[in-house]
PDB file of N, CA and C in Angstrom:
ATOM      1  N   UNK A   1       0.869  -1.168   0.000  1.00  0.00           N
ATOM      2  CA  UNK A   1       0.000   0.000   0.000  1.00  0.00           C
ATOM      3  C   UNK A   1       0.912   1.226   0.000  1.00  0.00           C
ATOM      4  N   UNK A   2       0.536   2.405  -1.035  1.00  0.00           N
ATOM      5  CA  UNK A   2       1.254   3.331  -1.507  1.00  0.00           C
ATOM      6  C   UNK A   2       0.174   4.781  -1.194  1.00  0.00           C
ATOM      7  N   UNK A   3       1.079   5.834  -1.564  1.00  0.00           N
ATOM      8  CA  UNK A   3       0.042   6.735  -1.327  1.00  0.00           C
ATOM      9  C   UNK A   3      -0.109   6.881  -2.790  1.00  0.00           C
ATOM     10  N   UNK A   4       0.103   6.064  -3.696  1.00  0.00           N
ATOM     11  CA  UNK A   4      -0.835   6.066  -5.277  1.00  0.00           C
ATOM     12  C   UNK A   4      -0.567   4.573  -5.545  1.00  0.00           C
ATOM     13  N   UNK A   5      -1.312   3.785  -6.427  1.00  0.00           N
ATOM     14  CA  UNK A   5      -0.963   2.554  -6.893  1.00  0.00           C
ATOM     15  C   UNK A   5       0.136   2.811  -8.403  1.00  0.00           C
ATOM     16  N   UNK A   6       0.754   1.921  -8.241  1.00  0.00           N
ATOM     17  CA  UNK A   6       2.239   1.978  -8.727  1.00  0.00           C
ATOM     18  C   UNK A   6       3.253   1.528  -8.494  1.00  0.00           C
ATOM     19  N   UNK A   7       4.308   1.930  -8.891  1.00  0.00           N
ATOM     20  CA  UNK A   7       5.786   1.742  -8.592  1.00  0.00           C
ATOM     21  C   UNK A   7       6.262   2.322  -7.311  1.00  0.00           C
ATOM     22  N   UNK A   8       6.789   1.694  -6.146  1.00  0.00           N
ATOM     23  CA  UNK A   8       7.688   2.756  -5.290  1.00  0.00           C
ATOM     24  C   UNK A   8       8.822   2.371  -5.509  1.00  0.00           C
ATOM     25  N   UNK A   9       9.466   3.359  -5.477  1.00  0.00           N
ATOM     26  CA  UNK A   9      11.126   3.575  -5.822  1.00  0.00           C
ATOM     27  C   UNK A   9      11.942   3.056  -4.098  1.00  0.00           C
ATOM     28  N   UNK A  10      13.020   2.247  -4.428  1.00  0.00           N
ATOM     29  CA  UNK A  10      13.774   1.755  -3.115  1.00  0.00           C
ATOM     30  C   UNK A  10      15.008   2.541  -3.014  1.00  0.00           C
ATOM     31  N   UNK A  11      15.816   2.465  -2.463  1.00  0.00           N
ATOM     32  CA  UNK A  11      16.923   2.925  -1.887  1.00  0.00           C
ATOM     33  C   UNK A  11      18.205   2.733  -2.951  1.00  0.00           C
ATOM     34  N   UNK A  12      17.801   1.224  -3.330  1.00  0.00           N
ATOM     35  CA  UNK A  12      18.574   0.878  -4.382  1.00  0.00           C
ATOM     36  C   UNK A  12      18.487   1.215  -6.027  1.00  0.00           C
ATOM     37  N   UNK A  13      17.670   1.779  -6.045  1.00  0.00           N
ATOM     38  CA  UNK A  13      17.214   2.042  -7.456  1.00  0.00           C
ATOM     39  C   UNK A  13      16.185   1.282  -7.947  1.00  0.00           C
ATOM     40  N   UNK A  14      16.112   0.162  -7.590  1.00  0.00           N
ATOM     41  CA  UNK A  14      14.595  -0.627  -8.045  1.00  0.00           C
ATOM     42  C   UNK A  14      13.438  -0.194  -7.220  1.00  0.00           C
ATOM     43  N   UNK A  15      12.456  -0.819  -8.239  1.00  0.00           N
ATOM     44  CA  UNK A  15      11.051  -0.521  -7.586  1.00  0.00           C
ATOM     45  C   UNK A  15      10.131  -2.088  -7.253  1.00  0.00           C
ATOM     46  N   UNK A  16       9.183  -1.320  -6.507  1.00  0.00           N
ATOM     47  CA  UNK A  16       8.626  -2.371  -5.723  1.00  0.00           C
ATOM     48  C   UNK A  16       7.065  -2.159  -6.256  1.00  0.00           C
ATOM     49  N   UNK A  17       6.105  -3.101  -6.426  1.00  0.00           N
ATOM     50  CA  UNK A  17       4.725  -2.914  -7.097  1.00  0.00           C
ATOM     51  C   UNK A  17       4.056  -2.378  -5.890  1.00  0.00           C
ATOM     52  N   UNK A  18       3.093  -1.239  -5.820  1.00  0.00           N
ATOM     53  CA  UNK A  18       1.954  -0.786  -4.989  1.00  0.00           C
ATOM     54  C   UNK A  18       0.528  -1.870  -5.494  1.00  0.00           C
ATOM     55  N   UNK A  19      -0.172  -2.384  -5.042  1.00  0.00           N
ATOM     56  CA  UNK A  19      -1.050  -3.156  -5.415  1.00  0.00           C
ATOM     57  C   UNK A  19      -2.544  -2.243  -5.140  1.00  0.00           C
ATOM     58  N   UNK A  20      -2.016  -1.204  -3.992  1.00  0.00           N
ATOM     59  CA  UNK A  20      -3.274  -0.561  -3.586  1.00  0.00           C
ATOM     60  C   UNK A  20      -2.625   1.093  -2.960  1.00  0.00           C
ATOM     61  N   UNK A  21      -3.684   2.038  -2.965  1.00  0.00           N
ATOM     62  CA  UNK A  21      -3.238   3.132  -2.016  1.00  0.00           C
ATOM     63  C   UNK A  21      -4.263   3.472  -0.886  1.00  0.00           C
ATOM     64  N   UNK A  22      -3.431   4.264  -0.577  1.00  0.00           N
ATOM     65  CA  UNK A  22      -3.988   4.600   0.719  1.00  0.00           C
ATOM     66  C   UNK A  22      -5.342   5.167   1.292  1.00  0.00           C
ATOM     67  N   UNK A  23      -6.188   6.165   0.007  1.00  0.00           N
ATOM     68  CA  UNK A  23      -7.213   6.399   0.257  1.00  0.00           C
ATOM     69  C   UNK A  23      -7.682   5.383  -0.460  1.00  0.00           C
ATOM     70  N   UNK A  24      -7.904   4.336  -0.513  1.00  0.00           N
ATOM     71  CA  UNK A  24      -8.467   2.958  -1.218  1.00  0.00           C
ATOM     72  C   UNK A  24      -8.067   1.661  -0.655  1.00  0.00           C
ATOM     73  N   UNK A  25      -7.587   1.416   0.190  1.00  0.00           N
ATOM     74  CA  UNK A  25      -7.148   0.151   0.770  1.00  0.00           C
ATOM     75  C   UNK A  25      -7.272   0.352   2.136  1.00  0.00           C
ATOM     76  N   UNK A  26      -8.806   0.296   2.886  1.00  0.00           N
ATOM     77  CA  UNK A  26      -8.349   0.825   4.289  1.00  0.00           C
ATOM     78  C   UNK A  26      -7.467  -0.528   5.566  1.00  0.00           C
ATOM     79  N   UNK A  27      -7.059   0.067   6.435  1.00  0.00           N
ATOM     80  CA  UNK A  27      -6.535  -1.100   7.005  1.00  0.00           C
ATOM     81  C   UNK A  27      -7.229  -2.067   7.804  1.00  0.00           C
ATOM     82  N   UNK A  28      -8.250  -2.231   7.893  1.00  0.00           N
ATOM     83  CA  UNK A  28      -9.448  -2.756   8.124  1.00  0.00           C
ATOM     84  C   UNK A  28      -9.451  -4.045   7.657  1.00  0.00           C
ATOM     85  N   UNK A  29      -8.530  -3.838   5.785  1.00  0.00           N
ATOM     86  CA  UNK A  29      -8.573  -5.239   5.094  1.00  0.00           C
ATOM     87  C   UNK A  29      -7.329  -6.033   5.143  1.00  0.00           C
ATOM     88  N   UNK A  30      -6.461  -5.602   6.245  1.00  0.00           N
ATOM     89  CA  UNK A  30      -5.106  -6.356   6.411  1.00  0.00           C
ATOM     90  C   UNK A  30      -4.999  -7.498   7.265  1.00  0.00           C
ATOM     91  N   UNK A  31      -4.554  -7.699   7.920  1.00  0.00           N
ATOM     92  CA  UNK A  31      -4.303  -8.496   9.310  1.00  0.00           C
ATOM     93  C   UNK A  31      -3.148  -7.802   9.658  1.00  0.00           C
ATOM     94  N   UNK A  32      -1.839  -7.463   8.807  1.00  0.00           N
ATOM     95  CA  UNK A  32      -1.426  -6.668  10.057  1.00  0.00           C
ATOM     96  C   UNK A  32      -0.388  -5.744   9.305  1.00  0.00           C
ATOM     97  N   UNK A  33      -0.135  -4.929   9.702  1.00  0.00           N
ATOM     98  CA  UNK A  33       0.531  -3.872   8.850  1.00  0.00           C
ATOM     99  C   UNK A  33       2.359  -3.367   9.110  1.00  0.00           C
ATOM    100  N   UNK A  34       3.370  -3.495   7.919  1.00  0.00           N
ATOM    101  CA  UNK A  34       4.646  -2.957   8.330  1.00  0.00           C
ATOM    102  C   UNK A  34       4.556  -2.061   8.048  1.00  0.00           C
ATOM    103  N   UNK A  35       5.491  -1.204   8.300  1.00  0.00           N
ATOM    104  CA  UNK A  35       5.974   0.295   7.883  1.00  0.00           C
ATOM    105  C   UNK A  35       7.327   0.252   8.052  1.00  0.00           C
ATOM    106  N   UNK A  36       7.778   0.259   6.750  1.00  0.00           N
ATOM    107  CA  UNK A  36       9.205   0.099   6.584  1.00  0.00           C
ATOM    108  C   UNK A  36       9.313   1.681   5.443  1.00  0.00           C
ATOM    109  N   UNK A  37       9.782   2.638   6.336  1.00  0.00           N
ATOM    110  CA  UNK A  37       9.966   3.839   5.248  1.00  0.00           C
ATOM    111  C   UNK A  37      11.559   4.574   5.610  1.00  0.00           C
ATOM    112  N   UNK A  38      12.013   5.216   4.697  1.00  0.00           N
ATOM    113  CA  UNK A  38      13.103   6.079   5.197  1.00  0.00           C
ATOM    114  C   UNK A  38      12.664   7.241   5.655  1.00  0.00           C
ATOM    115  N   UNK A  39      13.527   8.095   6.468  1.00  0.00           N
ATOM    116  CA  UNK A  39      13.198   9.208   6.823  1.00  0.00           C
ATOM    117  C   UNK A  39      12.741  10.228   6.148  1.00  0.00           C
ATOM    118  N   UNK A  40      13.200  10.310   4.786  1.00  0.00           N
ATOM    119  CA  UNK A  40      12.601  11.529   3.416  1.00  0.00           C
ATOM    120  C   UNK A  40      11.276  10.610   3.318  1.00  0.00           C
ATOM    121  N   UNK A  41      11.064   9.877   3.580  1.00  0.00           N
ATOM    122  CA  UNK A  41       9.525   9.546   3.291  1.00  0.00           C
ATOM    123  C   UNK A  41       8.817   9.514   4.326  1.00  0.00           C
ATOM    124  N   UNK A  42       9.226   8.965   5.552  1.00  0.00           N
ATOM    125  CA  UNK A  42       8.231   9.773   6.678  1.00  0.00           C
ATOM    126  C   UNK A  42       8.213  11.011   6.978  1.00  0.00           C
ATOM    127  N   UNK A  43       8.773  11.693   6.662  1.00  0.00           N
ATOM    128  CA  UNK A  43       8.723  13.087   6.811  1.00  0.00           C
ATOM    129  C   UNK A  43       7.297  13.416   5.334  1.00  0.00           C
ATOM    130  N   UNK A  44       7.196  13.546   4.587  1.00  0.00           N
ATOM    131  CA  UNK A  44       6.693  12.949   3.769  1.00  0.00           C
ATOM    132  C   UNK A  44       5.095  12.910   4.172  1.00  0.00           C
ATOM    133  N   UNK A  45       5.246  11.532   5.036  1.00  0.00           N
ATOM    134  CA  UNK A  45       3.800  11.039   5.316  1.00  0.00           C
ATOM    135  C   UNK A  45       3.082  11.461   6.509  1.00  0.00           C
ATOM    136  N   UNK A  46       4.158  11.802   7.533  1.00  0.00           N
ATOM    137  CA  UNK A  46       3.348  12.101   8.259  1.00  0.00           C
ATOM    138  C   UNK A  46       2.870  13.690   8.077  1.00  0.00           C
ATOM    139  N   UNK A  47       2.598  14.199   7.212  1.00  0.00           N
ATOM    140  CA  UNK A  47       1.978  15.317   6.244  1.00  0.00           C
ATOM    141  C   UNK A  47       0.615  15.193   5.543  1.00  0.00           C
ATOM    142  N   UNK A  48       0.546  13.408   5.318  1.00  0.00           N
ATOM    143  CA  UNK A  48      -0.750  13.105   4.579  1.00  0.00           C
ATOM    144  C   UNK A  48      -1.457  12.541   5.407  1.00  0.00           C
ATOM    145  N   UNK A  49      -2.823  13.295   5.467  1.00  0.00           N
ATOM    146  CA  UNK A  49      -3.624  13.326   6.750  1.00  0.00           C
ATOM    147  C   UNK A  49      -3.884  11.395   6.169  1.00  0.00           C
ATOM    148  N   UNK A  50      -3.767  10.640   4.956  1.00  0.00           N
ATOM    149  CA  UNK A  50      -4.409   9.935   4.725  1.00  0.00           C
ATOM    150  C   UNK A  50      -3.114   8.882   5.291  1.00  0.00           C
ATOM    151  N   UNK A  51      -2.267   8.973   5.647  1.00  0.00           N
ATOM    152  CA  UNK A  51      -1.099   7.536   6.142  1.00  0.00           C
ATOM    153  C   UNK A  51      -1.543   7.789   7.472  1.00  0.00           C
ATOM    154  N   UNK A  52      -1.320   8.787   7.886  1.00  0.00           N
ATOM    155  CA  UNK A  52      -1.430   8.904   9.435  1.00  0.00           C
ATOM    156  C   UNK A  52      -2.809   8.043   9.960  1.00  0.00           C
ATOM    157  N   UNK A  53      -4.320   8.504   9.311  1.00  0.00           N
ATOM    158  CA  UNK A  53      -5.379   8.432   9.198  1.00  0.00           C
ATOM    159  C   UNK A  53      -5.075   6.591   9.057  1.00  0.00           C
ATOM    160  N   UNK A  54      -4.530   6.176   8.203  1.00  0.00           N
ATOM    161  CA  UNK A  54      -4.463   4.639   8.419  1.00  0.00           C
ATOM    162  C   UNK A  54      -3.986   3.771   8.948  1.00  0.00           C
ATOM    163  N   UNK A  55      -2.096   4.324   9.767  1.00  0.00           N
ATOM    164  CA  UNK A  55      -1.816   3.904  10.601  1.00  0.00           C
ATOM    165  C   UNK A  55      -2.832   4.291  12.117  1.00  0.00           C
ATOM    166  N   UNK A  56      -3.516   5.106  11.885  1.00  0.00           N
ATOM    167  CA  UNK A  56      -4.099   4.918  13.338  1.00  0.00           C
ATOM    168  C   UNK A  56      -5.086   4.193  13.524  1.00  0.00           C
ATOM    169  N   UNK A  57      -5.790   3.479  11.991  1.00  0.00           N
ATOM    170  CA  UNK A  57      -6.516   3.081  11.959  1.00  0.00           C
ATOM    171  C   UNK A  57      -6.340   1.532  12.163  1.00  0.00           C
ATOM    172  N   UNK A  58      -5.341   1.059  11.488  1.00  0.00           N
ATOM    173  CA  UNK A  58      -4.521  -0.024  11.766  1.00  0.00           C
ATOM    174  C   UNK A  58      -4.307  -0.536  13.785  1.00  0.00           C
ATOM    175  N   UNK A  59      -3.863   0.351  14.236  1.00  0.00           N
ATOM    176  CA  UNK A  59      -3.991   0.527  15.671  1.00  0.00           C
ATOM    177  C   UNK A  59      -5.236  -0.010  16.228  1.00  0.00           C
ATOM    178  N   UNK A  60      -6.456   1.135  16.107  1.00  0.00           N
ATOM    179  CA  UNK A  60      -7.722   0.809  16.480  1.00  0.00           C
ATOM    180  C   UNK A  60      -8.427  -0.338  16.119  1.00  0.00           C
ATOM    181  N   UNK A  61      -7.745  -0.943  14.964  1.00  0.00           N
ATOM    182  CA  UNK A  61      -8.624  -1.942  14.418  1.00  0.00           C
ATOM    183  C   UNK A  61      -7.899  -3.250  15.108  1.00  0.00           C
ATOM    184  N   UNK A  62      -6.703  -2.912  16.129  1.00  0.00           N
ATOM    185  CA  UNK A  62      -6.045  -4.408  16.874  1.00  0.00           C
ATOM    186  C   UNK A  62      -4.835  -4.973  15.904  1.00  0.00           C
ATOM    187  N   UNK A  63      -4.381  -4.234  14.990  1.00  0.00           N
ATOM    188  CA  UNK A  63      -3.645  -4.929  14.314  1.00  0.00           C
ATOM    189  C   UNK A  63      -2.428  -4.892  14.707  1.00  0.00           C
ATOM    190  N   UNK A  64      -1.208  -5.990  14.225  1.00  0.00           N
ATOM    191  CA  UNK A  64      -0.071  -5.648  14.623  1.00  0.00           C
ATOM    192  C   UNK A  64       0.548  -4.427  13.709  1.00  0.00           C
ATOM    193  N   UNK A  65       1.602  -4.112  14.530  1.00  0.00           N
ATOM    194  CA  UNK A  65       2.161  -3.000  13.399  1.00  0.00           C
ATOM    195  C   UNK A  65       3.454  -3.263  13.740  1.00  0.00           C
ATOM    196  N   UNK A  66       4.558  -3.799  12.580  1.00  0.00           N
ATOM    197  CA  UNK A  66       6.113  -3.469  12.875  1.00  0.00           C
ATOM    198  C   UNK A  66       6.400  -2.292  11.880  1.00  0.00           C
ATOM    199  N   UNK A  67       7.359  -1.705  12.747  1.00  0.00           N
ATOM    200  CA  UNK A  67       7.831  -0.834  11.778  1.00  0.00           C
ATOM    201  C   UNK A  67       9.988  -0.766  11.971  1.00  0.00           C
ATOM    202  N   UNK A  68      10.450  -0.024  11.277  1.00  0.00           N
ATOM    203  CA  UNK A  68      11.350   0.487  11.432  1.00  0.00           C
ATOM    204  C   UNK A  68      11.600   1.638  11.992  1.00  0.00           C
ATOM    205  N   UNK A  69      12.939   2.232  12.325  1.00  0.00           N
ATOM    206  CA  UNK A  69      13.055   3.369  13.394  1.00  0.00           C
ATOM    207  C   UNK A  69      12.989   4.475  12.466  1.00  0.00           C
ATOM    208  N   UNK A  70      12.885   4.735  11.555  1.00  0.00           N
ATOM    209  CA  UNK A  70      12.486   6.195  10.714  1.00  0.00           C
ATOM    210  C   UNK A  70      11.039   6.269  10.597  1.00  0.00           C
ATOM    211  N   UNK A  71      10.270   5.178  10.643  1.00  0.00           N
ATOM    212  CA  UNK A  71       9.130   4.906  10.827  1.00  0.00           C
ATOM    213  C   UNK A  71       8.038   6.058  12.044  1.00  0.00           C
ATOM    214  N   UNK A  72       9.204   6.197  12.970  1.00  0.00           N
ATOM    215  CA  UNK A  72       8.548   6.395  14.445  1.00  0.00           C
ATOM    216  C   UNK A  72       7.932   7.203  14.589  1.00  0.00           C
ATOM    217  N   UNK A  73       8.484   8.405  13.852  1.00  0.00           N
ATOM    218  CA  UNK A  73       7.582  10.027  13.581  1.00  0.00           C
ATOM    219  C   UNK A  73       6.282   9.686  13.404  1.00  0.00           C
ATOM    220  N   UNK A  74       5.692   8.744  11.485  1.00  0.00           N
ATOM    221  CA  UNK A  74       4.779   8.475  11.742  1.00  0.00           C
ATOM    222  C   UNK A  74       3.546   7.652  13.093  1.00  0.00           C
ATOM    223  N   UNK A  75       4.383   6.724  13.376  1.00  0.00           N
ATOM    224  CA  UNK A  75       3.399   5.877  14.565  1.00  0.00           C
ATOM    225  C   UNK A  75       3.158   6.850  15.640  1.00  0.00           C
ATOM    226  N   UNK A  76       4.130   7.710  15.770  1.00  0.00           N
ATOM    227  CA  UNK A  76       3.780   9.048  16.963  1.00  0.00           C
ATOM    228  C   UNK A  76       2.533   9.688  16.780  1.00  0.00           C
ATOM    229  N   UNK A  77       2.829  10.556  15.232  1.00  0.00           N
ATOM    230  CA  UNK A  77       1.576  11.441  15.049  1.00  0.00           C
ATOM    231  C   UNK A  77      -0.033  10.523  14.972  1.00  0.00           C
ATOM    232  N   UNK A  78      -0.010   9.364  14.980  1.00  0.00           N
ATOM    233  CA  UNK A  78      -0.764   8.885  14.322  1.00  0.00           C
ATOM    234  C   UNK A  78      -1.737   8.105  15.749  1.00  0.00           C
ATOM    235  N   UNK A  79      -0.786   8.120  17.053  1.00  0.00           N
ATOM    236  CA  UNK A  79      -1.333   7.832  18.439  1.00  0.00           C
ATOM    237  C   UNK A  79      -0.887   6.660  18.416  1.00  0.00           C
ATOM    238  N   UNK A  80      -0.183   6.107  17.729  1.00  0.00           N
ATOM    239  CA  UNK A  80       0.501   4.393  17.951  1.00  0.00           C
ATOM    240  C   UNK A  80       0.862   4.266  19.463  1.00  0.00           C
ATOM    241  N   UNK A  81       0.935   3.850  20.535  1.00  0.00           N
ATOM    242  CA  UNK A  81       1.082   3.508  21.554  1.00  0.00           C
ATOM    243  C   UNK A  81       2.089   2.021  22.131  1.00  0.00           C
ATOM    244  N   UNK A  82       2.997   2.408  22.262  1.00  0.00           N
ATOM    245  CA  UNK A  82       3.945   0.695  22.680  1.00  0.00           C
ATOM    246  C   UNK A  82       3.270  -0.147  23.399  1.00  0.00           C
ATOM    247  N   UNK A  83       3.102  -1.509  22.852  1.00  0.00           N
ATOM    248  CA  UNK A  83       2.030  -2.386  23.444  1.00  0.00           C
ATOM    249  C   UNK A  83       3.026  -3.693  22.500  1.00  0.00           C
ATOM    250  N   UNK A  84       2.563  -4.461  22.954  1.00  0.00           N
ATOM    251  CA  UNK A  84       2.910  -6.358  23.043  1.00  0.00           C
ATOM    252  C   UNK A  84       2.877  -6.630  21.286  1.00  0.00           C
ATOM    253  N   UNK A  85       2.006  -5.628  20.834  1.00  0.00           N
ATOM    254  CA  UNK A  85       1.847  -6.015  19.080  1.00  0.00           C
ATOM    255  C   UNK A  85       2.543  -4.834  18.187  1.00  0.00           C
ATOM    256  N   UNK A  86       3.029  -3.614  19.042  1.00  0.00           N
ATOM    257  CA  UNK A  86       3.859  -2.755  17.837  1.00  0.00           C
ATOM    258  C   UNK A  86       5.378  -3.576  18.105  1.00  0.00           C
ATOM    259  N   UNK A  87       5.884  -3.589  17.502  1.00  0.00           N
ATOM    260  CA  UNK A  87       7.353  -4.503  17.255  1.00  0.00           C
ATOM    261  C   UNK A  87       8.082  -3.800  16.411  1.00  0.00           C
ATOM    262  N   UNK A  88       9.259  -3.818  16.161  1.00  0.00           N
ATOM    263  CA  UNK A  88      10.360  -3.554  14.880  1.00  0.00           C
ATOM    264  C   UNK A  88      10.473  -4.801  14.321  1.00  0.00           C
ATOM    265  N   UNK A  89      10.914  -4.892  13.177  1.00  0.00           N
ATOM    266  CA  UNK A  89      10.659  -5.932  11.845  1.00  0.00           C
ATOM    267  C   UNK A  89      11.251  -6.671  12.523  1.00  0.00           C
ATOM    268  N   UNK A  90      12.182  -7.109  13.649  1.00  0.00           N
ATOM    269  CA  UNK A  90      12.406  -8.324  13.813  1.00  0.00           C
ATOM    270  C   UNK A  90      11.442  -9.441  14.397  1.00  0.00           C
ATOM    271  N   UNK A  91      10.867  -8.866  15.231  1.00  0.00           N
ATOM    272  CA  UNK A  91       9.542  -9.425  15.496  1.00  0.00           C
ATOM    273  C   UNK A  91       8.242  -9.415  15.008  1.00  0.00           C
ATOM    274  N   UNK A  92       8.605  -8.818  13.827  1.00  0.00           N
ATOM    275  CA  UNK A  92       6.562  -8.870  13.281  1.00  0.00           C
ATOM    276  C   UNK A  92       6.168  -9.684  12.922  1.00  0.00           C
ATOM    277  N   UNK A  93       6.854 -10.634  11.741  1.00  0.00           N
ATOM    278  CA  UNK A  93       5.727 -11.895  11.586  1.00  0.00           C
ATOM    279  C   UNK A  93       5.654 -12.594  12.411  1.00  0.00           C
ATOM    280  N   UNK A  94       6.386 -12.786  13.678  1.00  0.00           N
ATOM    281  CA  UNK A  94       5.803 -13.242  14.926  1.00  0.00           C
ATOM    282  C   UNK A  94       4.435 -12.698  15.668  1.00  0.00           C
ATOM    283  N   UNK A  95       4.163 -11.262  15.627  1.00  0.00           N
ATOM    284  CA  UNK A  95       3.706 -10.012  16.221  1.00  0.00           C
ATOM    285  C   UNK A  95       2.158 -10.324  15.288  1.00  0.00           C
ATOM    286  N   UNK A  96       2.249 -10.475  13.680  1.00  0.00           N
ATOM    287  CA  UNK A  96       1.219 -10.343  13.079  1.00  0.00           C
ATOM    288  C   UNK A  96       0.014 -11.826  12.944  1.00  0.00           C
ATOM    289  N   UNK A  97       0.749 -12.540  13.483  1.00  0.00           N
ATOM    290  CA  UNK A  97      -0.480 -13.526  13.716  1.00  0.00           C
ATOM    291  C   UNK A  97      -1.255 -13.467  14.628  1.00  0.00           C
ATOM    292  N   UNK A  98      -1.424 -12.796  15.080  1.00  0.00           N
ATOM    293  CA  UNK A  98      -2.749 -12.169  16.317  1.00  0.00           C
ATOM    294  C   UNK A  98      -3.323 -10.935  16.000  1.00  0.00           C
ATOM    295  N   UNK A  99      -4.109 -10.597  16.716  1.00  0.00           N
ATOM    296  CA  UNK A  99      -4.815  -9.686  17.241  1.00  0.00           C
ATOM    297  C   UNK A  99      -4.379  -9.211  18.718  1.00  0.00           C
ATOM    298  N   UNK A 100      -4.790  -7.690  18.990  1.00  0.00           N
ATOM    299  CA  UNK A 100      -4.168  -6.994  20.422  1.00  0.00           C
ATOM    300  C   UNK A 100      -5.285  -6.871  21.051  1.00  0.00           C
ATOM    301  N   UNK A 101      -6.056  -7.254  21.868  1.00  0.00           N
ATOM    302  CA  UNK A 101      -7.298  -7.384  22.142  1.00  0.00           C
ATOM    303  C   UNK A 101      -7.472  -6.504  23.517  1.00  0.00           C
ATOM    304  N   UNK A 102      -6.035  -6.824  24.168  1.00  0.00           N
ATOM    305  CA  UNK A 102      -5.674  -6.117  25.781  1.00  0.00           C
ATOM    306  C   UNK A 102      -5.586  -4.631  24.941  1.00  0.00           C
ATOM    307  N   UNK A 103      -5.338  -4.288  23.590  1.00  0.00           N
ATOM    308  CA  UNK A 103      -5.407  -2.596  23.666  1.00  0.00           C
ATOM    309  C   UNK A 103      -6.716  -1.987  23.277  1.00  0.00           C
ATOM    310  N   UNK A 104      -7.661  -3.046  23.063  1.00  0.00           N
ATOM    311  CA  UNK A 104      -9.010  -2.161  22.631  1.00  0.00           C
ATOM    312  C   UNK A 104      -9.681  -1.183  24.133  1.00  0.00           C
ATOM    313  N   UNK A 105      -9.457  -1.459  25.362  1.00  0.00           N
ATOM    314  CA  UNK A 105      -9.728  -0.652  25.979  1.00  0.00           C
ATOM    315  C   UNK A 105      -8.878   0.953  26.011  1.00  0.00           C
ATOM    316  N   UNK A 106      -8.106   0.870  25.637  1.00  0.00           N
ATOM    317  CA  UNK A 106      -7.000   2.122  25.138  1.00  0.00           C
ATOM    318  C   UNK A 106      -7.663   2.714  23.944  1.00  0.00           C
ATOM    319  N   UNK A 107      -8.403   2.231  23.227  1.00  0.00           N
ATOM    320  CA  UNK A 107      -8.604   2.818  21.929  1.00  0.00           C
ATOM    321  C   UNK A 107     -10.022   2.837  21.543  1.00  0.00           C
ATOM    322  N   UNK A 108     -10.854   2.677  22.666  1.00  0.00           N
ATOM    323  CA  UNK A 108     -12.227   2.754  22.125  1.00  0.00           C
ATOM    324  C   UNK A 108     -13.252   2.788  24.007  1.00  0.00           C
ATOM    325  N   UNK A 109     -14.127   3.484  24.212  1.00  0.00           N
ATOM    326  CA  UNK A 109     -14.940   2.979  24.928  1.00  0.00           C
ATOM    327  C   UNK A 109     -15.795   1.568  24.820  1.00  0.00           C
ATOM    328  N   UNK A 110     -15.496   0.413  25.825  1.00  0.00           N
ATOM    329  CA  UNK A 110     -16.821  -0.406  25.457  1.00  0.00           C
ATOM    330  C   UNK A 110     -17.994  -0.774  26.520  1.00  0.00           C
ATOM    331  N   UNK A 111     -18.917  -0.435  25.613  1.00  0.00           N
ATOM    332  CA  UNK A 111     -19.881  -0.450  26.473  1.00  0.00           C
ATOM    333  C   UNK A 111     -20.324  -1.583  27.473  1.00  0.00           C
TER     334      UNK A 111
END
């Protein structure tokens, strides 16, 4: 997921396929979400009300989230909270076979 469907450009010069973007793929339809960005690109995103808007949504919806440490700006603005399911990539596909169920009281009233 891109903020357009397309090509994203890597570090190395190749590109990587976007299959979906961001105002069109909400995170609702994941199970669990990375964020692997460099710093010129989180700087970047956390600008577009629509990444922020989905990493927080990602959050609320219980999902795991790994990210990387340039990453962090975004998960900040976005209310990400350190809990048992945000991880750095070494632990996420460990992290993403669940659900965070202990953070829905953090992120929602239930009645």
């Amino acid at each position: 997921i891109a903020p357009k469907v397309g090509k994203v450009p890597l570090s190395d010069g190749s590109f990587v396929a976007a299959d979906a973007q961001l105002f069109g793929q909400p995170s609702v339809t994941v199970d669990a979400c990375a964020v692997i960005l460099s710093e010129a690109a989180c700087a970047k995103l956390v600008k577009e009300g629509a990444a922020v808007q989905w990493v927080m949504d990602a959050f609320g919806h219980l999902k795991a989230i790994g990210a990387n440490d340039a990453a962090k700006p975004l998960l900040d603005k976005a209310g990400v909270e350190a809990d048992e399911g945000v991880t750095d990539l070494s632990g996420f596909v460990e992290a993403a076979k669940k659900r965070y169920w202990d953070r829905e009281p953090n992120v929602r009233t239930l009645a």
